[in-house]
Protein backbone atom coordinates (compact mmCIF):
# COMPACT_ATOMS: atom_id res chain seq x y z
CA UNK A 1 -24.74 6.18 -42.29
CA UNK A 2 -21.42 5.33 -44.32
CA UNK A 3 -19.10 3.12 -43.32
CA UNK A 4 -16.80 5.82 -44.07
CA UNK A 5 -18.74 8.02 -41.63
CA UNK A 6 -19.01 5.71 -39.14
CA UNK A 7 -14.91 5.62 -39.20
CA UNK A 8 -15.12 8.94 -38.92
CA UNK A 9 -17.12 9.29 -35.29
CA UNK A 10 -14.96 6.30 -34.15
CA UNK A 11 -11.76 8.64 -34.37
CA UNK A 12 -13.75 11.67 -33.06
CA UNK A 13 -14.91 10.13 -30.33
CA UNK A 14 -11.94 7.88 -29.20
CA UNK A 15 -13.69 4.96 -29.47
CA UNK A 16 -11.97 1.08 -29.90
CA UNK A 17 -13.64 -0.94 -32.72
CA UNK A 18 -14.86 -3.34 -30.38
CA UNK A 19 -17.03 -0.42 -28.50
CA UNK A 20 -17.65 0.97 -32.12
CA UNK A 21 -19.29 -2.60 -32.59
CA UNK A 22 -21.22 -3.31 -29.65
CA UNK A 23 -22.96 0.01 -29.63
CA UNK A 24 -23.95 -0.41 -33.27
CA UNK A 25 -24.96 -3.83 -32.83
CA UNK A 26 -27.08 -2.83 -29.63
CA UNK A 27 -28.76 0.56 -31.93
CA UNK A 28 -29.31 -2.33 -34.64
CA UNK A 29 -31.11 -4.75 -32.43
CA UNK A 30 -33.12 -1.79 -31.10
CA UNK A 31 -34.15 -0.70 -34.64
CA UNK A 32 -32.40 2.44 -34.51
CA UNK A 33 -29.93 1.82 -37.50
CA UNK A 34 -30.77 -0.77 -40.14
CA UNK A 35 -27.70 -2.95 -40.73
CA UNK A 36 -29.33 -4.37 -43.76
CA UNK A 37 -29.93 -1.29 -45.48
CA UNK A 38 -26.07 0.77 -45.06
CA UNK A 39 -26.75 1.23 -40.78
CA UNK A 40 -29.43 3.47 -42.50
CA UNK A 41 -30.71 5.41 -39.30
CA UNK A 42 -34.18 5.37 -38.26
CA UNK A 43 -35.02 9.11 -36.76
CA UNK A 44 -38.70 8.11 -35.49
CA UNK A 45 -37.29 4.99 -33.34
CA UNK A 46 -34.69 6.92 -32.33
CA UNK A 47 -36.81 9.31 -30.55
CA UNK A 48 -38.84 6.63 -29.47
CA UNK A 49 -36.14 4.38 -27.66
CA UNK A 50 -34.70 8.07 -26.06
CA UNK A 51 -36.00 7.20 -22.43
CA UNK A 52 -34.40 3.52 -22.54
CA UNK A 53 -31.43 4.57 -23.80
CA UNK A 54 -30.90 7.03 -21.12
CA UNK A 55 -31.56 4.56 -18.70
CA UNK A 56 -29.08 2.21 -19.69
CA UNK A 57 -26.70 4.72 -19.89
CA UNK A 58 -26.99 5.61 -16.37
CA UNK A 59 -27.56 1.77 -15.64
CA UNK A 60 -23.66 1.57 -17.36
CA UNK A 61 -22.11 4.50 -15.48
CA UNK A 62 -23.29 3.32 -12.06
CA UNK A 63 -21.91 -0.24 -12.80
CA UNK A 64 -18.56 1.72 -13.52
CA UNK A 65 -18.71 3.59 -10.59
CA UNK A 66 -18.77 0.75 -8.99
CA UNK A 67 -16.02 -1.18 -10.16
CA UNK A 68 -12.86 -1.52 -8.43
CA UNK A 69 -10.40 -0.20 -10.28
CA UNK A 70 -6.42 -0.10 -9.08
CA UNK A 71 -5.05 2.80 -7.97
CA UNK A 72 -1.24 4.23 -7.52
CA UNK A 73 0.39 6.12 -5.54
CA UNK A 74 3.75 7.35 -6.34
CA UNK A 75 6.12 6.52 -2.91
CA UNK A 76 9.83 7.92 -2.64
CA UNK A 77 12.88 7.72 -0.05
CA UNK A 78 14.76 10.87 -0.17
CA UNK A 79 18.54 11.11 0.39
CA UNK A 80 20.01 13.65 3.07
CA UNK A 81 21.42 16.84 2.25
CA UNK A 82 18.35 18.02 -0.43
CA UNK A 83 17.78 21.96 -0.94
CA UNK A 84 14.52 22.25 1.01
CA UNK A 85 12.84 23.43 -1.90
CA UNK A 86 13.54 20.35 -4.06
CA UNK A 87 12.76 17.89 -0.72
CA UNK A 88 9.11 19.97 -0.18
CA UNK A 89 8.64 19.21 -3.59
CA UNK A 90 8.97 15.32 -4.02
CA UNK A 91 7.17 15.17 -0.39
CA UNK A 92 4.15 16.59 -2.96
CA UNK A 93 4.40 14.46 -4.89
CA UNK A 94 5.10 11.30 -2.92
CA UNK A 95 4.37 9.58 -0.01
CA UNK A 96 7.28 7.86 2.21
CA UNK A 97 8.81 4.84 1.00
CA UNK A 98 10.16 3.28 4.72
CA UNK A 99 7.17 4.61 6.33
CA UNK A 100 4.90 2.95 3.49
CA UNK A 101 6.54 -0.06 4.12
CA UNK A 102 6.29 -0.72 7.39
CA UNK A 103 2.91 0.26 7.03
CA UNK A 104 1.79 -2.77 4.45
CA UNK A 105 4.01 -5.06 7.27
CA UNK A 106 1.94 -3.94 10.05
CA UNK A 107 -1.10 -4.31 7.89
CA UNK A 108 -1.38 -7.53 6.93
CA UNK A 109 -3.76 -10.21 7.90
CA UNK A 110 -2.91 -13.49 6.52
CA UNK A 111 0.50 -13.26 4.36
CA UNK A 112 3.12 -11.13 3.11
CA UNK A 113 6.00 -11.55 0.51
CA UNK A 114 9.17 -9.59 0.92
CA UNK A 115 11.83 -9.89 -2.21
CA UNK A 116 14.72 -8.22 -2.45
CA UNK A 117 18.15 -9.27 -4.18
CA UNK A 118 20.03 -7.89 -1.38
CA UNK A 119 19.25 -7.04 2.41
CA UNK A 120 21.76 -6.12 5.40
CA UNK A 121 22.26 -5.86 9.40
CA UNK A 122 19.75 -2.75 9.63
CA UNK A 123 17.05 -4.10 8.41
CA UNK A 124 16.92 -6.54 10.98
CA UNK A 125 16.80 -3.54 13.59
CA UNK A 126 14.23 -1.91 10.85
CA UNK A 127 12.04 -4.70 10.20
CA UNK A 128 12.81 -8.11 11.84
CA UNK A 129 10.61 -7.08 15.52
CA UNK A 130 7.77 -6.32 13.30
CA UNK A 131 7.74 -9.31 10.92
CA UNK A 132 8.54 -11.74 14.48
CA UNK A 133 4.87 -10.21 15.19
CA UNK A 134 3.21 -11.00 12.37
CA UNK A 135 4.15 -14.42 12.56
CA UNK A 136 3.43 -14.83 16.52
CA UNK A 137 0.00 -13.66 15.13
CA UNK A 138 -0.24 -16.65 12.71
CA UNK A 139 0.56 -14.49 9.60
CA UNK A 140 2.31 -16.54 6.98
CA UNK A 141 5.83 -14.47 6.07
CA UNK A 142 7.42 -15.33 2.65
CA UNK A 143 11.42 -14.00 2.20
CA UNK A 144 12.82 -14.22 -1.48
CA UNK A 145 16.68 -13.12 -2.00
CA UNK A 146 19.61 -13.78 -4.07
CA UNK A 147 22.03 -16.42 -3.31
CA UNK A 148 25.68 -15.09 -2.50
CA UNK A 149 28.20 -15.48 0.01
CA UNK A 150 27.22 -14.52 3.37
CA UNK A 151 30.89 -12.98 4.37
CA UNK A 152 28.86 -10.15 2.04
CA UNK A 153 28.13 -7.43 4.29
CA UNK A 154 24.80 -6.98 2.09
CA UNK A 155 23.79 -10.64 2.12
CA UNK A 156 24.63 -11.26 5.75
CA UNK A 157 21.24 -9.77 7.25
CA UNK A 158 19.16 -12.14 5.19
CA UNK A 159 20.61 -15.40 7.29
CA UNK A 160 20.22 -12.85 10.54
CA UNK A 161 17.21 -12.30 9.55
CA UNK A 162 15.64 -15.94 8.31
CA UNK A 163 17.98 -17.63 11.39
CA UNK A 164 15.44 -15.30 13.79
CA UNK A 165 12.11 -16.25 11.73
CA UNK A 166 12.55 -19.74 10.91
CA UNK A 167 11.90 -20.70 14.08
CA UNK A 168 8.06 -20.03 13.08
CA UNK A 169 6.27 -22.69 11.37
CA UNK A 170 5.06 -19.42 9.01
CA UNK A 171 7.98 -18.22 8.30
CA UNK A 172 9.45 -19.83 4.15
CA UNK A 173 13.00 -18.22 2.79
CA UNK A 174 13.81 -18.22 -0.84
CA UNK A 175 16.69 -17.76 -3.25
CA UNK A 176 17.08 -17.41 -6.62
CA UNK A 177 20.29 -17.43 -8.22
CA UNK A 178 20.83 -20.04 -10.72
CA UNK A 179 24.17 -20.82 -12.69
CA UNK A 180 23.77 -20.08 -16.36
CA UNK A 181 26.66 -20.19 -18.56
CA UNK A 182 24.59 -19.06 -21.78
CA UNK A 183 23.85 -15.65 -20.09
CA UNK A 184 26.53 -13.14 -20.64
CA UNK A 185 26.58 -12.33 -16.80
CA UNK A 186 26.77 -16.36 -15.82
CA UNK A 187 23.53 -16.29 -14.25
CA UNK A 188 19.34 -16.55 -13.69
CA UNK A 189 18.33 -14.28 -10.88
CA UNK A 190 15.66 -11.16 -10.29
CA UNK A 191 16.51 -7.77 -9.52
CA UNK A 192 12.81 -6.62 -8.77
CA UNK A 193 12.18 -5.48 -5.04
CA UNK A 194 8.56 -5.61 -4.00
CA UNK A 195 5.98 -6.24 -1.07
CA UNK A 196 3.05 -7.83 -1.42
CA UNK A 197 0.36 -8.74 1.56
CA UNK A 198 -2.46 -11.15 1.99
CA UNK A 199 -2.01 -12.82 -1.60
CA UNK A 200 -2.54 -9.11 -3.77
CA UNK A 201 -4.38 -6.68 -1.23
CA UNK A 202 -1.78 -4.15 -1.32
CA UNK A 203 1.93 -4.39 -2.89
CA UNK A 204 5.37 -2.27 -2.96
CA UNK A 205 6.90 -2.23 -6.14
CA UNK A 206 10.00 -0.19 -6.68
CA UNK A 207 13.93 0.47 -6.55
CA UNK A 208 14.92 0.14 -2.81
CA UNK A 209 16.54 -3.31 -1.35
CA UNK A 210 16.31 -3.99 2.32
CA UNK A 211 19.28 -2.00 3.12
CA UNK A 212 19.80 1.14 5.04
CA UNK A 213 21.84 2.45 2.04
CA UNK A 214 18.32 2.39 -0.14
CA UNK A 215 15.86 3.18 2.95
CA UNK A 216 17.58 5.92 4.28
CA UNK A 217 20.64 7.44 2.13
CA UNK A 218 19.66 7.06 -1.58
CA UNK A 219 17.20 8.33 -3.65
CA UNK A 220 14.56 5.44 -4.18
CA UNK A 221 10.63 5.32 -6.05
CA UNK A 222 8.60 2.77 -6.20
CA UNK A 223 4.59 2.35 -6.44
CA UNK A 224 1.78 1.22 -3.87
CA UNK A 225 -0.29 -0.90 -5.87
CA UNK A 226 -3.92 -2.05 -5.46
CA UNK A 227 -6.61 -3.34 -6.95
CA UNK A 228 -6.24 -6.00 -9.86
CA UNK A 229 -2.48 -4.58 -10.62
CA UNK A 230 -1.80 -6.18 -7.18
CA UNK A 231 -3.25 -9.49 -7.72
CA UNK A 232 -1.38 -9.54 -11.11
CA UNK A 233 2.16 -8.91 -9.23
CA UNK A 234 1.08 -11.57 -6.90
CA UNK A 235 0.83 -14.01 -9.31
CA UNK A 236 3.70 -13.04 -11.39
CA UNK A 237 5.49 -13.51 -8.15
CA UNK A 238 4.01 -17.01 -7.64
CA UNK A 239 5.53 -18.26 -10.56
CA UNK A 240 8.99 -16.80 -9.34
CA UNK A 241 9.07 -19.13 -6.12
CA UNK A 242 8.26 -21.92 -8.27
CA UNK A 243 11.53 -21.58 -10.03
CA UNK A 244 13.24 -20.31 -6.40
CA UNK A 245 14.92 -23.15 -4.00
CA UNK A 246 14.00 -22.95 -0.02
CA UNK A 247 16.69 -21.45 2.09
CA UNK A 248 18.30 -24.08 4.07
CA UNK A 249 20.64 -21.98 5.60
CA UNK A 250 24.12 -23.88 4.23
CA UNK A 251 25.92 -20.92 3.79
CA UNK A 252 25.30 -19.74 7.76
């Protein structure tokens, strides 16, 4: 077998070079193909090994089978006023965003991260009976925001909110909005909106803040994440509150 042949199967069959390798490596150490002689194959031991080789291929899809793998699932808060037809439609295709939400909040059963740049008044109603649950339960309840001035109608609800939970030995508040003259807006801040529980068991990642405006009049999407996607949000996230300052509540 060429080496021009054998870059021939690799295309046909979709194959990496690294696969290409360790199955030629693993036909070479079973006598199948002679790498000393041009991967020369060797029809009589090919029959021969037929039996093992089917057995480790159904050793191989079993372990694969097996394997967790992450899964999505497409999530979407729908604006008022859509043709029927078009709202059917996305309710296909995705699941719903507040619901979904409130779902991974009830959920939890050790932690859960909530980070959004901006938050109001009704998510307090929405959210804040819920999360003063999960910490009477002993679940540890991380908040990340921006920093701006709480006469902001949009910024007020996070000092409602973190004023209400603080109280609980569980409950940490973040910000993250650093003066930066370099940067052509004047500052280092985030603009991602997630929710992630018990430290990358299930995540929301997507466009909606904590506001009614984006759980209940806008068009949002986002993703419900699990599996090792989650676990790699959670530490990306991680490495966010390291650069984030507690809340101390100065600007209430």
């Amino acid at each position: 077998m060429s080496a021009v042949r054998i870059q021939q199967e690799i295309r046909i069959l979709h194959l990496s070079y690294d696969q290409a390798a360790l199955a030629l490596n693993a036909l070479a150490e079973l006598d199948v193909l002679d790498a000393q002689n041009g991967w020369m194959l060797n029809r009589p031991r090919l029959l021969e090994t037929a039996e093992f080789r089917a057995g480790v291929r159904i050793g191989l899809d079993h372990a694969l089978a097996q394997m967790r793998t992450s899964e999505l699932r497409f999530l979407a808060a729908l604006p008022a006023g859509l043709p029927l037809a078009v709202q059917q439609a996305l309710q296909r295709e995705a699941g719903d965003l507040r619901a979904t939400l409130v779902g991974l909040l009830a959920q939890a059963e050790q932690q859960m991260l909530l980070a959004a740049p901006f938050w109001d008044d009704t998510t307090i109603a929405d959210l804040g009976d819920i999360l003063e649950r999960r910490l009477k339960g002993g679940i540890q309840v991380d908040l990340l925001r921006r920093f701006a001035s709480p006469q902001m109608g949009s910024e007020h609800g996070f000092a409602l909110i973190t004023r209400r939970l603080r109280v609980y030995p569980g409950c940490r508040a973040f910000t993250w909005n650093e003066v930066l003259p370099e940067d052509r807006f004047g500052t280092q801040t985030f603009h991602f909106k997630c929710i992630i529980t018990d430290y990358g068991k299930q995540a929301y990642l997507g466009t909606a803040n904590f506001t009614s405006a984006s759980l209940r009049s806008r068009m949002e999407l986002g993703v419900l994440l699990t599996g090792e996607d989650v676990r790699t949000l959670s530490r990306i996230v991680a490495q966010v509150l390291t650069v984030a300052h507690p809340w101390r509540g100065e600007e209430e």
